[in-house]
Protein backbone atom coordinates (compact mmCIF):
# COMPACT_ATOMS: atom_id res chain seq x y z
CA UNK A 1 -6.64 24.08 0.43
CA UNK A 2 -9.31 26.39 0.59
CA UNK A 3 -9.48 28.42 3.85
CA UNK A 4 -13.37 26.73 4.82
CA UNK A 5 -11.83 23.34 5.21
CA UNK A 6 -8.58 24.58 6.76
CA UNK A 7 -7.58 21.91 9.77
CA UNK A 8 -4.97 20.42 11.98
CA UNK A 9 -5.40 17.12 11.06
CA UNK A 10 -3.05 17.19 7.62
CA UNK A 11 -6.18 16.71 5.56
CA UNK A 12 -7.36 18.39 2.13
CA UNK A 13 -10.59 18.13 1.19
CA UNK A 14 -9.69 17.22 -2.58
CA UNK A 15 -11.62 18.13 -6.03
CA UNK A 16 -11.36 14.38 -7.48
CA UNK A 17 -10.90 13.49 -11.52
CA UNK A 18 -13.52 10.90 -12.78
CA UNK A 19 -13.90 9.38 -16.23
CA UNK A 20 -16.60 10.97 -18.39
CA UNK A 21 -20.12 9.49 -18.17
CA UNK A 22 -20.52 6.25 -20.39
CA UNK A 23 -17.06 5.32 -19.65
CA UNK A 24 -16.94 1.52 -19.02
CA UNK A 25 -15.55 1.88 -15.11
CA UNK A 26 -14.83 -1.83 -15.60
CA UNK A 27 -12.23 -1.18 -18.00
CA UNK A 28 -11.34 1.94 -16.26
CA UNK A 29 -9.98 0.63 -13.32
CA UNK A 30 -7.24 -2.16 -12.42
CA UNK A 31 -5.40 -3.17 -9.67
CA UNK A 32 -2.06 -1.78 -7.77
CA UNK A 33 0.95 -1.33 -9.85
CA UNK A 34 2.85 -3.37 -7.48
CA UNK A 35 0.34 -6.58 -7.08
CA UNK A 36 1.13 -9.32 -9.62
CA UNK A 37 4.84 -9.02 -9.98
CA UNK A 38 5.91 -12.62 -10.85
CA UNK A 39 2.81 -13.04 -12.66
CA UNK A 40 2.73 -11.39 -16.19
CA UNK A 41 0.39 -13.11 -17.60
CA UNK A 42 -2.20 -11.33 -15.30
CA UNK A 43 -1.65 -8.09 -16.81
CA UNK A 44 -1.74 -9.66 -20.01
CA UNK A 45 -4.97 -10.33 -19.24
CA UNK A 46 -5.69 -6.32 -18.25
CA UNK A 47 -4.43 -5.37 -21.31
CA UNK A 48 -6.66 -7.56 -23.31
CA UNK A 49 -9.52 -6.79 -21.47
CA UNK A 50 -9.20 -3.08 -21.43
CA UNK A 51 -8.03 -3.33 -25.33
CA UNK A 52 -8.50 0.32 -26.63
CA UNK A 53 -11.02 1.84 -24.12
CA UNK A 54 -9.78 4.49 -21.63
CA UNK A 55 -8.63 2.50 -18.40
CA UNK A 56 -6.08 3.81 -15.47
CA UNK A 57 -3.93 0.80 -17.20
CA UNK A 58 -2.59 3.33 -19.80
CA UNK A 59 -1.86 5.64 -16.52
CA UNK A 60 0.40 3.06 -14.51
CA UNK A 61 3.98 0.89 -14.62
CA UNK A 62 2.82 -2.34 -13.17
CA UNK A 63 5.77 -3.04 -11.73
CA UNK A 64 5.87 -7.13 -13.37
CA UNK A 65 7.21 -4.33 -16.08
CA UNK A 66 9.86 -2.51 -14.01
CA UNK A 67 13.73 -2.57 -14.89
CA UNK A 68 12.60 -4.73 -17.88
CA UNK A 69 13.26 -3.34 -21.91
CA UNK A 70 11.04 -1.16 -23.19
CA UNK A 71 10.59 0.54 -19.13
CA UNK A 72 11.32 4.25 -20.57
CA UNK A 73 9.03 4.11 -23.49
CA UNK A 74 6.50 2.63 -21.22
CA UNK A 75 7.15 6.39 -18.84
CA UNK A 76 6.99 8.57 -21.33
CA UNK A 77 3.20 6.85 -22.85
CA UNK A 78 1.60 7.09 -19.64
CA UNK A 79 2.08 10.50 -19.27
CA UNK A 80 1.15 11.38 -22.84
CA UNK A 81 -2.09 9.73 -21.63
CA UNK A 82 -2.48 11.14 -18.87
CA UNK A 83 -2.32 14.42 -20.97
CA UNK A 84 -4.32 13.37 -23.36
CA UNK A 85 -6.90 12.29 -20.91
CA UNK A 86 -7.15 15.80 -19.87
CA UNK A 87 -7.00 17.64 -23.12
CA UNK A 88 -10.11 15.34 -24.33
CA UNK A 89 -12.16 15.56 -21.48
CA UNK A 90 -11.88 11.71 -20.50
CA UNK A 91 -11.30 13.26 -16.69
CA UNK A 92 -13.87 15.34 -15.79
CA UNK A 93 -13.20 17.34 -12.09
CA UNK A 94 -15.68 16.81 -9.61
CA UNK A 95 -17.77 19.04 -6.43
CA UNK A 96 -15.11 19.48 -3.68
CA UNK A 97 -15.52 16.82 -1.36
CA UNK A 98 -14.05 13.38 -0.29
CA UNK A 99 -15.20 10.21 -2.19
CA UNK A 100 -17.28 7.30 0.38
CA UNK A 101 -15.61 3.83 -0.98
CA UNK A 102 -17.61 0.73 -0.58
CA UNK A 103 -15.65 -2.11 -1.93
CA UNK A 104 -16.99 -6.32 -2.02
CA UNK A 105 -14.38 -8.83 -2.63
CA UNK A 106 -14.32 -12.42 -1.26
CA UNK A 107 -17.22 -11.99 0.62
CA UNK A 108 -16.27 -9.43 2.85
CA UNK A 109 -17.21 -5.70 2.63
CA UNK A 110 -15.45 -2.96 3.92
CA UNK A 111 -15.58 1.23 3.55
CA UNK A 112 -13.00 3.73 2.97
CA UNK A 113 -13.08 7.80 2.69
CA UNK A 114 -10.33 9.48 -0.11
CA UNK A 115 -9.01 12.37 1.23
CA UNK A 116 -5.83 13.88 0.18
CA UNK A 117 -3.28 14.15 3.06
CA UNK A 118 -0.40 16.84 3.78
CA UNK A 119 2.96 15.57 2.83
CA UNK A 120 4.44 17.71 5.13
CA UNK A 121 3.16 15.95 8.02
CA UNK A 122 4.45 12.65 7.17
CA UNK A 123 8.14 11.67 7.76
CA UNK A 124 9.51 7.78 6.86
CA UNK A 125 12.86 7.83 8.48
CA UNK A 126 13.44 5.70 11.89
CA UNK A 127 11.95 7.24 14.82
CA UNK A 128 9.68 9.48 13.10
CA UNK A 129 7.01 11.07 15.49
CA UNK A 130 5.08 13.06 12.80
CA UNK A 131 1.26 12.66 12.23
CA UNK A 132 0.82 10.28 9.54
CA UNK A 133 4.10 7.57 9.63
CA UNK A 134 5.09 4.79 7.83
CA UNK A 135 4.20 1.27 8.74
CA UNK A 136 7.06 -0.66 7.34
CA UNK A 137 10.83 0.38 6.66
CA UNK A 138 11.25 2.43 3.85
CA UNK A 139 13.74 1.34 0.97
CA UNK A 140 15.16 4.50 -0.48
CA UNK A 141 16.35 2.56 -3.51
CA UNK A 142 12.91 2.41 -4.52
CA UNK A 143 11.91 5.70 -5.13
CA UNK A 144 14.19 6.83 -7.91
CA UNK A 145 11.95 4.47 -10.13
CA UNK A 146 8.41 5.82 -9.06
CA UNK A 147 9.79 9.26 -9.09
CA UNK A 148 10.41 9.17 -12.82
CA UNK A 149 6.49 8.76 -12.99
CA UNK A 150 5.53 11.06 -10.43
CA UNK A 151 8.36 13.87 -11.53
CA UNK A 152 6.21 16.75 -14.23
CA UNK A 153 3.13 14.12 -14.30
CA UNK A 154 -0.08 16.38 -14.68
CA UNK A 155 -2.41 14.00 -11.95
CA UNK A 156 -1.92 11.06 -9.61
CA UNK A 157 -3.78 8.25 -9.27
CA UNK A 158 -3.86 6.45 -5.80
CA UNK A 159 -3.38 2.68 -4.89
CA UNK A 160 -2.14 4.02 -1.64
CA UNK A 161 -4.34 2.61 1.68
CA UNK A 162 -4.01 4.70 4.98
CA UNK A 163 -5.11 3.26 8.25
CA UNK A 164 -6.63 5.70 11.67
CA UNK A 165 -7.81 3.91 14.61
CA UNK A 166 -10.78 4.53 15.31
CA UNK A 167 -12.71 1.74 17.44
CA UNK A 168 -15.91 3.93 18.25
CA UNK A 169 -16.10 4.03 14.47
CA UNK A 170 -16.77 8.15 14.35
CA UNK A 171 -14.78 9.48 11.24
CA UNK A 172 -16.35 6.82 8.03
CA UNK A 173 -19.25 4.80 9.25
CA UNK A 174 -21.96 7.43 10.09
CA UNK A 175 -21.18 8.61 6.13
CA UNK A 176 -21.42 4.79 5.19
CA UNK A 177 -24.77 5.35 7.22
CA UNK A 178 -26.27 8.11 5.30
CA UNK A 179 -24.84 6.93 1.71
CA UNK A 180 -28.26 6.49 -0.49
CA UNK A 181 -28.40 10.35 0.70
CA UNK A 182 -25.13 10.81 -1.43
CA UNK A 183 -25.09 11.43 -5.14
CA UNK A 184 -23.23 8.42 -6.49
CA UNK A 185 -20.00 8.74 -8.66
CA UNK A 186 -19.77 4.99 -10.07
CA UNK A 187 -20.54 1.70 -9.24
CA UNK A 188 -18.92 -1.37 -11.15
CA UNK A 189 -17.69 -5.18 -11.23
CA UNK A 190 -14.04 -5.20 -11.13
CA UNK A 191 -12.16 -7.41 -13.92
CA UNK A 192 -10.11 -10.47 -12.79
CA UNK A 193 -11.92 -11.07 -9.54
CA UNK A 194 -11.57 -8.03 -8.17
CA UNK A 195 -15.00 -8.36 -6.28
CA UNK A 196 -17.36 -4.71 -6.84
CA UNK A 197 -16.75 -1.18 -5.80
CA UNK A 198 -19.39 1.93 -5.56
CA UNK A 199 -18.02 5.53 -4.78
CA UNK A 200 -20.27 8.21 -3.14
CA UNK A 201 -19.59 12.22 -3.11
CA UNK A 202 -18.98 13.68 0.39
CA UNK A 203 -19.71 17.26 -0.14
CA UNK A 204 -21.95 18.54 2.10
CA UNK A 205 -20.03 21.06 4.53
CA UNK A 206 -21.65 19.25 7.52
CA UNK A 207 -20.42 16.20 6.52
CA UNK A 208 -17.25 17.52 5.83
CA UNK A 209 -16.55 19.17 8.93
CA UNK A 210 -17.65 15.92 10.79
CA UNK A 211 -15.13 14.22 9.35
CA UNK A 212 -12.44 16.33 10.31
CA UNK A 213 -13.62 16.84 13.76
CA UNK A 214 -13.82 13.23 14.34
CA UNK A 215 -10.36 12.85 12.87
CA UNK A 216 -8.92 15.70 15.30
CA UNK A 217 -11.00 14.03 18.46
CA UNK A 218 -8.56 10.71 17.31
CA UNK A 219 -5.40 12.85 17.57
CA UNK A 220 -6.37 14.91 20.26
CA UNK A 221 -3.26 14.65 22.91
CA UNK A 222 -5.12 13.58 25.94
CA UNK A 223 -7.21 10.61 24.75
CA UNK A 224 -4.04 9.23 23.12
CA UNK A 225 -1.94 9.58 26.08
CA UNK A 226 -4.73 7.70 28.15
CA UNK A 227 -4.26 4.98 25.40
CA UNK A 228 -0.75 4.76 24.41
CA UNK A 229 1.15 6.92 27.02
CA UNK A 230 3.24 9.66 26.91
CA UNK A 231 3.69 9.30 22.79
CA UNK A 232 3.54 11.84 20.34
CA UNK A 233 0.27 11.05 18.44
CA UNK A 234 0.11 9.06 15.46
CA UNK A 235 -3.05 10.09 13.22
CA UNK A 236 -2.64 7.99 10.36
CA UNK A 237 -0.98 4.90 9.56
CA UNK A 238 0.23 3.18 5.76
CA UNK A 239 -1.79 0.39 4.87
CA UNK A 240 -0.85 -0.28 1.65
CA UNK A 241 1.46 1.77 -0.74
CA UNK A 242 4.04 2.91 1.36
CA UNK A 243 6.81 3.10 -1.11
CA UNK A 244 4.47 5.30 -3.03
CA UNK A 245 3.84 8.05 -0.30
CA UNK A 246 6.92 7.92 0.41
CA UNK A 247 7.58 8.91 -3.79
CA UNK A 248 4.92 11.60 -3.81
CA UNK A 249 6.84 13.08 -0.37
CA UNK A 250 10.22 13.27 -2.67
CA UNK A 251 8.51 14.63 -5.59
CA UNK A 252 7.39 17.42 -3.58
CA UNK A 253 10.78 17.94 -1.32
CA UNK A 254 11.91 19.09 -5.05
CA UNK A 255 9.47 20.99 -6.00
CA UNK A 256 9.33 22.90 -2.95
CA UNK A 257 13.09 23.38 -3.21
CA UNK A 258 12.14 25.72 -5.66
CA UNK A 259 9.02 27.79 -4.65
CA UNK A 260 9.00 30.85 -3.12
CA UNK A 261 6.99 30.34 0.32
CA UNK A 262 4.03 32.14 -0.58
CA UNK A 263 3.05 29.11 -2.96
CA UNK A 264 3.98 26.47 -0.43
CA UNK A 265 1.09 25.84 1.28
CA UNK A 266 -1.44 25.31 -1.61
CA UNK A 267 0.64 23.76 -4.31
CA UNK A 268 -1.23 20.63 -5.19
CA UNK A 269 2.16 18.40 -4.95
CA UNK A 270 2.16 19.03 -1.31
CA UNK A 271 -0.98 16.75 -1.13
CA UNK A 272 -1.32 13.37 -2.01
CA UNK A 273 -4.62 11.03 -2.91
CA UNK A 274 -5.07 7.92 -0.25
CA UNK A 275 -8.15 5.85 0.78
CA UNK A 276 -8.57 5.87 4.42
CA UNK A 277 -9.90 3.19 6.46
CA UNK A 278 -10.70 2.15 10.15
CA UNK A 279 -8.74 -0.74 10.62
CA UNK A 280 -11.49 -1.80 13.15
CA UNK A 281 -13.37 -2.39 10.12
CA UNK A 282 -14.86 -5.97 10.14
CA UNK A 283 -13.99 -6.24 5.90
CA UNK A 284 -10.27 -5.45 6.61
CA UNK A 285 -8.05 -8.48 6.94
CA UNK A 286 -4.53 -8.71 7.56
CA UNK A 287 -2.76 -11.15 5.03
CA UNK A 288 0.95 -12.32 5.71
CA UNK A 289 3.61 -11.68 2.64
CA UNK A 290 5.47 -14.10 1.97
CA UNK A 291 8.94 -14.55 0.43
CA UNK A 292 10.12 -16.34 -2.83
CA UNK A 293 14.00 -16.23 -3.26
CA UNK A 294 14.43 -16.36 -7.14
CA UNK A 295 17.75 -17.87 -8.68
CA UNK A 296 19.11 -19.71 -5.62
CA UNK A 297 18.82 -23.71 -5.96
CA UNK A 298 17.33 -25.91 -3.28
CA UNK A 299 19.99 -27.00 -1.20
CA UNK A 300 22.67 -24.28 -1.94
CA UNK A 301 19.93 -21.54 -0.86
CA UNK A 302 18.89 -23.88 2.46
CA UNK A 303 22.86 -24.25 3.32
CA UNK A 304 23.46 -20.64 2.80
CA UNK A 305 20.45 -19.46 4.66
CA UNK A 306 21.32 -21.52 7.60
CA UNK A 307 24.89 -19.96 7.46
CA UNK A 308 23.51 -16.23 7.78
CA UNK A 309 20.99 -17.68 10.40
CA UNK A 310 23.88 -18.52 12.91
CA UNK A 311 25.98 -15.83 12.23
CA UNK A 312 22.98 -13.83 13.98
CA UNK A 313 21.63 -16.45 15.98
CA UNK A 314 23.18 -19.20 18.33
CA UNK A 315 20.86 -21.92 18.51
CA UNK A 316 18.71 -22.25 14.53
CA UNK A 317 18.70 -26.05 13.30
CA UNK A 318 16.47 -27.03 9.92
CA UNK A 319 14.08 -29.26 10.36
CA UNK A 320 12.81 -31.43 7.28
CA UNK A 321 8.74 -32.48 6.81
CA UNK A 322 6.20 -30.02 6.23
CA UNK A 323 5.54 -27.13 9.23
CA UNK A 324 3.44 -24.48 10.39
CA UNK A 325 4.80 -21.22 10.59
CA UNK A 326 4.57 -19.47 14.42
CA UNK A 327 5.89 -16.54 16.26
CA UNK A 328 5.94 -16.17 19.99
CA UNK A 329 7.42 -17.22 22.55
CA UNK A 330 11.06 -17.39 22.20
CA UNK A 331 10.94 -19.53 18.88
CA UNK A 332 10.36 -18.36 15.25
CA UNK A 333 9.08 -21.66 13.29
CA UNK A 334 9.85 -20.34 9.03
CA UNK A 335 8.61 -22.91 6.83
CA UNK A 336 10.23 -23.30 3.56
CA UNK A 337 9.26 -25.05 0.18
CA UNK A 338 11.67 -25.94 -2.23
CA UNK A 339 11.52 -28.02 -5.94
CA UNK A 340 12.97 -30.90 -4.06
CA UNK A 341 12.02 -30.58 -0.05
CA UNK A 342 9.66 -29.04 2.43
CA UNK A 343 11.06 -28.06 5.79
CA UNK A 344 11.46 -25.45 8.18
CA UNK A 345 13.89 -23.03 10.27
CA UNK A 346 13.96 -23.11 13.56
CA UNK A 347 15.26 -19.95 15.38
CA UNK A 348 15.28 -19.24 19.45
CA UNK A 349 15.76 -16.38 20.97
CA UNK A 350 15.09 -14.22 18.12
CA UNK A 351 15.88 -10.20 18.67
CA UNK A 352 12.77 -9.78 15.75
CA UNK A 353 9.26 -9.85 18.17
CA UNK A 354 7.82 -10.60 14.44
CA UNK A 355 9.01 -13.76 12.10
CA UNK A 356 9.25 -11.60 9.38
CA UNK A 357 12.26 -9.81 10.70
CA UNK A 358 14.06 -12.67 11.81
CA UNK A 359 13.53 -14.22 8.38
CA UNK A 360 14.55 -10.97 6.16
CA UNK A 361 17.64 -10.25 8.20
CA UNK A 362 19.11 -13.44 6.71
CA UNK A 363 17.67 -13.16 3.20
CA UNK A 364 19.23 -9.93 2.50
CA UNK A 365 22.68 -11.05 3.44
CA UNK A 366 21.78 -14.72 1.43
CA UNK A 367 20.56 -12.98 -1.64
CA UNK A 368 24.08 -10.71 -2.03
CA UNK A 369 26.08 -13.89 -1.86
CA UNK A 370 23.77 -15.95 -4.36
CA UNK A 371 25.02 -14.41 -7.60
CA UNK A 372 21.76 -13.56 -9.65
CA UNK A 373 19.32 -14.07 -6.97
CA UNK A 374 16.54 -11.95 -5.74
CA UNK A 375 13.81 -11.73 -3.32
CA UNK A 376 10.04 -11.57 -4.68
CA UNK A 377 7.52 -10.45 -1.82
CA UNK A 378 4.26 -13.08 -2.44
CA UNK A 379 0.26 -12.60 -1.85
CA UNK A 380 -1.12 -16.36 -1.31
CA UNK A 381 0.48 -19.65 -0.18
CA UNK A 382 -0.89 -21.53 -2.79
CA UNK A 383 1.58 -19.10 -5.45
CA UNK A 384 4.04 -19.64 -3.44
CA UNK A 385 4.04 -22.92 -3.18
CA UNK A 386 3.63 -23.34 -7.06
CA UNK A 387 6.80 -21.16 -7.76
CA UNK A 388 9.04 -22.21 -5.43
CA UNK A 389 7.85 -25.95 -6.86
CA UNK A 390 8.85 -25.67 -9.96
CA UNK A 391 12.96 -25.66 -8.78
CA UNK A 392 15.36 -22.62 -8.80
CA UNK A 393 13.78 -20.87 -6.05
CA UNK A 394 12.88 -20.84 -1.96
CA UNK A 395 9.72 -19.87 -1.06
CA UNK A 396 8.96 -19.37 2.41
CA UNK A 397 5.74 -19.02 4.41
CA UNK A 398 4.92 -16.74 7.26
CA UNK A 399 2.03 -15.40 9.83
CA UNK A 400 -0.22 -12.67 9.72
CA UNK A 401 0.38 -9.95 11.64
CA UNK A 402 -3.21 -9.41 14.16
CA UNK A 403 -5.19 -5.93 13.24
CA UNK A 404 -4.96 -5.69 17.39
CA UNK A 405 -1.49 -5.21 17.75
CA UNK A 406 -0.90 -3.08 14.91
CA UNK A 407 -0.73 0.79 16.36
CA UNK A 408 0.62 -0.24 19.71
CA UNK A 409 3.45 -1.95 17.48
CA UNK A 410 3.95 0.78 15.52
CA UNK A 411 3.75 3.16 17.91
CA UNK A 412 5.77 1.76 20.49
CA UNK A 413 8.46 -0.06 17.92
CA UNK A 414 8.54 1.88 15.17
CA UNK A 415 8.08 1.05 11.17
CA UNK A 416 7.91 -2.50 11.36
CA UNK A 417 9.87 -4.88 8.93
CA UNK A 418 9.46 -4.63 5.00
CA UNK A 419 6.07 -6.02 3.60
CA UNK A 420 5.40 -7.72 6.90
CA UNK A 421 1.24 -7.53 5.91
CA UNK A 422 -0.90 -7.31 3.39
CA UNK A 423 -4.46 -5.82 3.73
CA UNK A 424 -5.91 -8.88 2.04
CA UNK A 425 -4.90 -10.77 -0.81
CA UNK A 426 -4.03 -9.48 -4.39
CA UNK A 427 -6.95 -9.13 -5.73
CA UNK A 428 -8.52 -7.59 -2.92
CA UNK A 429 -6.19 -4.50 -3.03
CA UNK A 430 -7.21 -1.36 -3.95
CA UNK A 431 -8.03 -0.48 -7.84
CA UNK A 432 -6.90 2.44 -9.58
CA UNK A 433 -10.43 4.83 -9.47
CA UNK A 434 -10.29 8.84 -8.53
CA UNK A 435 -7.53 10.51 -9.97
CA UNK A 436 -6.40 14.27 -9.21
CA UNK A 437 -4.79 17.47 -10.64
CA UNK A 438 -0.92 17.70 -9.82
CA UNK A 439 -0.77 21.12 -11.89
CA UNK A 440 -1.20 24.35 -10.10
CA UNK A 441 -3.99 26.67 -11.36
């Protein structure tokens, strides 16, 4: 970090990798590794559209690929590219500054800032009370497989969506104001409905100190005790790409292991690339995630279910006929959707405030009884509904989550359960774009 932009806010002020002029940003960038999953055929359909051009799809695992044959060749090719990439001059390093994100998609518009934030001020485990915290329980089990990609990789590339809140709108919007003043870094359609995105250098030392002055007004300790009480303050949130923060925070617990403490505090792994966002912004929309249990039948997965749902619970009964979903109150309504039936579980007097944690409790202990079955976490009813239809599987349907009530949750509760929201649907999640050095210089 260079000592101008020095702050207490856990913020670097980044120098961002961009493709090359005349590089087609529509093949350039795709969506999150992790959108997709049970859908192949949509990265099919990247591949064949990006064909032999440079594109961020020769940088990633979408995980539809993970834990699947040909997983370790797939490693070891995307960081030859990523070399390669390098060595050729497809990445070409640009002003010091953070990147102004305007992205379109589904009719709604909404504006983001990439920054690069300080590892060290982020902790995932239960309880945490550091600056920037995790949003949803954090399953160790996934990083091992991230962290082969991450581990001696010469850049990242961020799908990762961070979240302040910031209703007076002080720390993005008055650079969203000002942005035909910026020089612009790319503007493109994305592919497969991905909706348009432009990107605007923030590198004017004004600007930059605005931002972090706004961002240390949000933290500062009296204004977020008159809000939230006596709290320690929580800066920034995960939006989307938890699992991956969390990756980039082991990857550089490692390498720090071995560094003398001189070359701590500037070693690019200490950092990692995010989009952040006001999640008072009128384009962000909370989706719900829903749940698809793989390899269980109909009935067998509905009776076992039901078992795990009374061992918890003393009053659950299944209705039959299609539901709603609802939370509140002192009933969770979970609608279900199997190849032969419709229905829904009924729980009272859940200990989960949210239907999402009343429903995974049960489909984690389900799933390790069901030999062969797993959980799939959904974007869109309408896939749901079409996979779970077609027999062999349980889908199941659930709320969204309101933007209101998400710091106070978080805040007061803690991480809340796995994939309980989604900002937006799968398309509408963030494409790979900026990209950044990992090497020290």
């Amino acid at each position: 970090m260079e000592d101008r932009y020095r702050n207490d806010v856990a913020v670097q002020v980044p120098r961002v990798l961009l493709p090359k002029k005349g590089t087609d940003y529509y093949k350039w960038a795709v969506v999150a590794c992790d959108q997709f999953t049970s859908q192949p055929a949509y990265w099919e359909d990247a591949k064949r559209i990006v064909g032999k051009a440079p594109s961020t799809l020769e940088l990633i695992l979408p995980e539809a690929y993970l834990e699947k044959p040909g997983e370790e060749e797939r490693i070891v090719s995307i960081k030859q590219h990523m070399r390669e990439y390098l060595d050729k001059g497809v990445l070409e390093e640009k002003p010091q500054g953070f990147v102004l994100v305007t992205r379109t998609v589904g009719g709604a518009t909404r504006t983001g800032l990439v920054m690069a934030l300080d590892l060290e001020a982020y902790d995932y485990s239960k309880g945490s009370t550091t600056l920037i915290r995790a949003t949803e329980g954090t399953i160790v089990s996934r990083i091992p497989p991230r962290l082969k990609i991450r581990e001696g990789a010469p850049i990242e590339l961020p799908h990762i969506l961070v979240l302040i809140d910031d209703p007076d709108k002080t720390v993005i919007e008055p650079l969203a104001l000002k942005k035909t003043k910026l020089t612009k870094l790319y503007d493109t359609d994305l592919m497969l409905e991905g909706g348009h995105i432009s990107g605007h250098l923030v590198d004017g030392e004004d600007d930059i100190n605005g931002v972090l002055l706004a961002l240390g007004m949000l933290k500062d300790e009296k204004r977020f005790s008159e809000k939230y009480g006596d709290r320690a303050p929580m800066l920034f949130a995960m939006g989307d790409g938890n699992h991956s923060f969390a990756t980039a925070k082991a990857n550089w617990e490692k390498i720090k292991a071995a560094l003398p403490e001189s070359e701590r505090a500037d070693h690019p792994a200490r950092y990692a690339l995010v989009e952040v966002e006001n999640v008072h912004d009128d384009g962000i929309v909370f989706e719900p995630i829903h749940r698809v249990v793989f390899g269980a039948s109909g009935n067998r997965a509905i009776e076992t279910i039901l078992r795990h749902f009374k061992a918890q619970y003393a009053c659950v009964k299944v209705e039959l006929g299609r539901m709603p979903c609802a939370q509140g109150g002192d009933t969770h309504v979970l609608p279900f959707i199997t190849g032969e039936v419709e229905g829904a579980f009924i729980v009272s007097c859940p200990t989960s405030q949210l239907a999402v944690g009343t429903l995974q409790a049960a489909l984690d202990e389900a799933v390790k009884e069901i030999c062969g079955a797993e959980i799939d976490y959904i974007h869109g009813a309408d896939v749901v509904k079409e996979l779970a239809k077609k027999g062999g599987a349980i889908g199941f349907l659930l709320p969204a989550l309101k933007k209101s009530e998400f710091f106070s949750t978080v805040i007061y509760d803690g991480a809340l359960p796995r994939k309980t929201f989604s900002m937006g649907e799968a398309n509408e999640k963030r494409y790979y774009l900026e990209c950044r050095s990992l090497e020290k210089k």
